[in-house]
N, C-alpha and C. Protein backbone atom coordinates (compact mmCIF):
# COMPACT_ATOMS: atom_id res chain seq x y z
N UNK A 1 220.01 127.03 -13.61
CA UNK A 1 219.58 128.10 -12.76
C UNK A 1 218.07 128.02 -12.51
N UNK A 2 217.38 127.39 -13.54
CA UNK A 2 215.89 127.93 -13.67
C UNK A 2 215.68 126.68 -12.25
N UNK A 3 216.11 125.15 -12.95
CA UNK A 3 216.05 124.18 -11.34
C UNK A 3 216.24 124.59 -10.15
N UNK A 4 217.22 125.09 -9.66
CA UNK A 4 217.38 125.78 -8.68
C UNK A 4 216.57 127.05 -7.92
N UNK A 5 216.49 127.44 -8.88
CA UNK A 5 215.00 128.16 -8.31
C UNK A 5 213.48 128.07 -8.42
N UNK A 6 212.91 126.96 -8.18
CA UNK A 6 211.74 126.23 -8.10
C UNK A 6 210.93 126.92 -7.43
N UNK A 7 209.87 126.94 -7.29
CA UNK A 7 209.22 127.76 -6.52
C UNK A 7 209.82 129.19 -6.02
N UNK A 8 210.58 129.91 -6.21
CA UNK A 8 211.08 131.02 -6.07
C UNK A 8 210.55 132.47 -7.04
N UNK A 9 210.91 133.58 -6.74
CA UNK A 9 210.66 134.17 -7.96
C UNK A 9 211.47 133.85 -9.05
N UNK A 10 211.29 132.91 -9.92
CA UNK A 10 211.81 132.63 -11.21
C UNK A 10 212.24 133.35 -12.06
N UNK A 11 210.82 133.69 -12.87
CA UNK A 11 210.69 134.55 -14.00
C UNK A 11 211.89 135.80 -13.80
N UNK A 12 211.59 136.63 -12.47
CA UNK A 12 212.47 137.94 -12.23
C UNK A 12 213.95 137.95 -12.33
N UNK A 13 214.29 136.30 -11.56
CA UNK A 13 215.72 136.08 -11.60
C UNK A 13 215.97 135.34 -12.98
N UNK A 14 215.79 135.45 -13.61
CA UNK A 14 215.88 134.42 -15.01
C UNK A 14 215.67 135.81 -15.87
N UNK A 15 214.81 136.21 -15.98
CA UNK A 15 214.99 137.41 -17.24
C UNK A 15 216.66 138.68 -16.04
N UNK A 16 216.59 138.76 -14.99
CA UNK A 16 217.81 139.42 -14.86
C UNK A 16 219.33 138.91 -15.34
N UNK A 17 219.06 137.32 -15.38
CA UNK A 17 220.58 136.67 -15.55
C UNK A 17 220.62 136.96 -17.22
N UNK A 18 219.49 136.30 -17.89
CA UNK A 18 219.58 136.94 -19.88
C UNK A 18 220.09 137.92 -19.33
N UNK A 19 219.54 139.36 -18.96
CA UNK A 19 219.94 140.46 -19.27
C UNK A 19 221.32 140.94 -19.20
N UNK A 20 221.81 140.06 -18.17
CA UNK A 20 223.32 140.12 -17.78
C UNK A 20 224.08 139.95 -18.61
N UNK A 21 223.70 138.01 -19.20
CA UNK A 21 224.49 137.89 -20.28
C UNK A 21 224.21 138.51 -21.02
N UNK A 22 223.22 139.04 -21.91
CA UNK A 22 223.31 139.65 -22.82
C UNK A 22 224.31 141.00 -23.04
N UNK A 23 224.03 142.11 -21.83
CA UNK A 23 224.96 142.74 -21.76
C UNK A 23 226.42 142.38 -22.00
N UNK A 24 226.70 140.98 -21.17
CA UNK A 24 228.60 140.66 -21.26
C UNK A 24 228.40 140.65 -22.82
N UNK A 25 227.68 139.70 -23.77
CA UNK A 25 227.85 139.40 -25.15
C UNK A 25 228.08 140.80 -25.69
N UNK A 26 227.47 141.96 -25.46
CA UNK A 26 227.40 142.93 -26.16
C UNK A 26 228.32 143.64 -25.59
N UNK A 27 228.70 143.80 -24.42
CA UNK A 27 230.47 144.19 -24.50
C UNK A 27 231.89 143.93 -24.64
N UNK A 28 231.49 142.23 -25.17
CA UNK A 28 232.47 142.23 -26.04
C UNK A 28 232.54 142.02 -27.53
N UNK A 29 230.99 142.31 -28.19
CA UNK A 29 230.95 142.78 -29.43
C UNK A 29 231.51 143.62 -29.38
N UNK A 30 231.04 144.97 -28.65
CA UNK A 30 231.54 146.50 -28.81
C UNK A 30 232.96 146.60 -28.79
N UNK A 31 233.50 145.58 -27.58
CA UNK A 31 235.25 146.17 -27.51
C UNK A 31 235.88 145.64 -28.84
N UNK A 32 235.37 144.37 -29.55
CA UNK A 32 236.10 143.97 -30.52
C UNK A 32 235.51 144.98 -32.08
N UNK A 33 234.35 145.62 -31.76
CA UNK A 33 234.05 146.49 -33.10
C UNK A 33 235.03 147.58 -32.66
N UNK A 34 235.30 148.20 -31.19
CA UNK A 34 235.85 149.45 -31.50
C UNK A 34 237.35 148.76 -31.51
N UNK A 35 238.27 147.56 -31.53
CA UNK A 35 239.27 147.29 -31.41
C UNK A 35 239.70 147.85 -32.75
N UNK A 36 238.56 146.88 -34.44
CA UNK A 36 238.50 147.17 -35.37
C UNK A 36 238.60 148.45 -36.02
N UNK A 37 238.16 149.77 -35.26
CA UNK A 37 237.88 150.49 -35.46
C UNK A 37 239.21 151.55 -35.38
N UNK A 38 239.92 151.20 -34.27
CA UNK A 38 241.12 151.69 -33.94
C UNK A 38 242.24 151.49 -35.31
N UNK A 39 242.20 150.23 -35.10
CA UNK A 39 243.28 149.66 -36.29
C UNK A 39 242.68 150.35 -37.38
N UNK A 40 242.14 150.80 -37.88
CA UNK A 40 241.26 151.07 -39.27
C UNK A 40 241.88 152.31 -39.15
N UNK A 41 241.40 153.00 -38.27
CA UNK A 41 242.10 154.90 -37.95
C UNK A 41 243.43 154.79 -38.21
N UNK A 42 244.38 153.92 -36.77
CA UNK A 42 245.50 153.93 -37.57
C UNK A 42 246.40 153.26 -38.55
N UNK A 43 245.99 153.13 -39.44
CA UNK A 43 246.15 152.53 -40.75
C UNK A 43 246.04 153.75 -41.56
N UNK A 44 244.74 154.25 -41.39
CA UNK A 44 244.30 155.45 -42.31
C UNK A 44 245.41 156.98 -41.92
N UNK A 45 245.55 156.80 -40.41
CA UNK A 45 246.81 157.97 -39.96
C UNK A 45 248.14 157.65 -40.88
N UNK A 46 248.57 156.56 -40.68
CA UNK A 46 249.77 156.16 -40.80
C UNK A 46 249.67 156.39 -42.83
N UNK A 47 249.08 155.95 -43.30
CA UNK A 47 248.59 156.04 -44.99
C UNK A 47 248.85 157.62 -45.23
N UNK A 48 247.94 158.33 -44.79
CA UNK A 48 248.25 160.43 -44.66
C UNK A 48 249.59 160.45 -44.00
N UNK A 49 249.97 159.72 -43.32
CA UNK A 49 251.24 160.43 -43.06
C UNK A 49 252.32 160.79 -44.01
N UNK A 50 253.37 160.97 -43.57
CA UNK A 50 254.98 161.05 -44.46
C UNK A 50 255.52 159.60 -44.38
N UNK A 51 255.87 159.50 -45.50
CA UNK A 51 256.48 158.28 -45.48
C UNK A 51 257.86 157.88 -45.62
N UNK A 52 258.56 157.11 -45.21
CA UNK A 52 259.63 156.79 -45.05
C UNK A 52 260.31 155.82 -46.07
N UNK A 53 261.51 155.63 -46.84
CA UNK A 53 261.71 155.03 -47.75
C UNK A 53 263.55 154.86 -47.01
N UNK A 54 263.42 153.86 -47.96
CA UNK A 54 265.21 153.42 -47.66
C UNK A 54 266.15 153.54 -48.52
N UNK A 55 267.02 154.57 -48.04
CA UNK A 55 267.81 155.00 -48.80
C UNK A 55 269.74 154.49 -48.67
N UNK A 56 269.80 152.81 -48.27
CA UNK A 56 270.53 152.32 -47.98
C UNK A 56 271.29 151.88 -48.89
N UNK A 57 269.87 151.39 -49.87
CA UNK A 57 270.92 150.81 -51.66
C UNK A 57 270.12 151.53 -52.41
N UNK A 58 270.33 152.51 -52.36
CA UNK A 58 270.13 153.53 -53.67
C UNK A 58 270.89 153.32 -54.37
N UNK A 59 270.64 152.97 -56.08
CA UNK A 59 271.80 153.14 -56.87
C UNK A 59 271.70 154.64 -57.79
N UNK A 60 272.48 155.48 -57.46
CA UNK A 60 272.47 156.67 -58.22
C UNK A 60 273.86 157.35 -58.69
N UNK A 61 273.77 158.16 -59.41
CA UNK A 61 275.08 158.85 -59.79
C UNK A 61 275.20 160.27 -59.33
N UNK A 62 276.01 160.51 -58.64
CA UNK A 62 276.16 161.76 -57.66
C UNK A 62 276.13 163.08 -58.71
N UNK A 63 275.44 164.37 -58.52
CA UNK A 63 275.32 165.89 -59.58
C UNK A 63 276.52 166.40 -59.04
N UNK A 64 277.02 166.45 -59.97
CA UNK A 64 278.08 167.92 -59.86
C UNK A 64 278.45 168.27 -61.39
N UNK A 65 279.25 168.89 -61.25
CA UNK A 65 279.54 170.06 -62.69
C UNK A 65 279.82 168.82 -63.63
N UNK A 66 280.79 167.97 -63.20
CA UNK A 66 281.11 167.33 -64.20
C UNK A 66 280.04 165.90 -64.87
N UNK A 67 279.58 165.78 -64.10
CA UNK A 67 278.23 164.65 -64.56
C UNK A 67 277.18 165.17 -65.57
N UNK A 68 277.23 166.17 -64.62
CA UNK A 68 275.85 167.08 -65.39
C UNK A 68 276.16 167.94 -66.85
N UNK A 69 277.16 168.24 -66.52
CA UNK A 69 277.97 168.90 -68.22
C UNK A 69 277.90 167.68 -68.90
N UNK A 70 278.27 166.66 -68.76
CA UNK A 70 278.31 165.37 -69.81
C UNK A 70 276.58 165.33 -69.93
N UNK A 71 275.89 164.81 -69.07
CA UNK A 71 274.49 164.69 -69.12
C UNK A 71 273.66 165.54 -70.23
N UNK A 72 273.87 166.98 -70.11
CA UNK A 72 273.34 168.05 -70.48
C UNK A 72 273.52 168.21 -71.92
N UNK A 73 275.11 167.75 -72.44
CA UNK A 73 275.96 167.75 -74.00
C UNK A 73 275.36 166.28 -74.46
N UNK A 74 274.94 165.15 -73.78
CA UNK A 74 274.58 164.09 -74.28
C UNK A 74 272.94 164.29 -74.79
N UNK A 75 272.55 165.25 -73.35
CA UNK A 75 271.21 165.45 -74.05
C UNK A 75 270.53 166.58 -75.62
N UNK A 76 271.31 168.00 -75.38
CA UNK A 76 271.37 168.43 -76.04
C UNK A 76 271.53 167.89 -77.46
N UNK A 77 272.25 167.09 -77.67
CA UNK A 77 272.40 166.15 -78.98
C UNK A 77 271.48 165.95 -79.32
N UNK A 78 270.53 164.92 -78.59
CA UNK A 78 269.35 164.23 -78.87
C UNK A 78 268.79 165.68 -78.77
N UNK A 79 268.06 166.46 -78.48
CA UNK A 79 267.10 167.58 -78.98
C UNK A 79 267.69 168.14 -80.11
N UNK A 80 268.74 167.94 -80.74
CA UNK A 80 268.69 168.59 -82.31
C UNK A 80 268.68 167.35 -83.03
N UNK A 81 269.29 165.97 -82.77
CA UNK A 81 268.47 165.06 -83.41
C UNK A 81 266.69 165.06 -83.93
């Protein structure tokens, strides 16, 4: 660029083109800091949120009278043990 403009106003068009690029460089620092910045929030949303668990292979034993009467007489034992 600077060849090309030889005898021209130089200096004016040469510090406007830096300034240009510089600007592009620094907007796409900024879009990739606030890209960062996004993901970070939601990460931190999604973390506070409610969370979801899978309850597909749960292995458990279903409460009702009769589980829990055995449970309760098995435990009772052990507390007077």
């Amino acid at each position: 660029m600077a060849r090309e403009m030889i005898g021209d106003q130089m200096m004016f068009n040469l510090c406007d083109h830096l300034r240009e690029k510089i600007a592009e460089i620094n907007d796409q620092v900024v879009d990739k800091f606030n890209k960062i910045l996004d993901a970070q929030a939601e990460e931190d949303a999604l973390a506070k949120g409610p969370k979801r668990f899978d309850t597909n292979n749960l292995n458990y034993t279903p409460v009702n009278q009769e589980t829990f009467g055995t449970w309760c007489a098995l435990f009772m034992e052990k507390m007077k043990k």
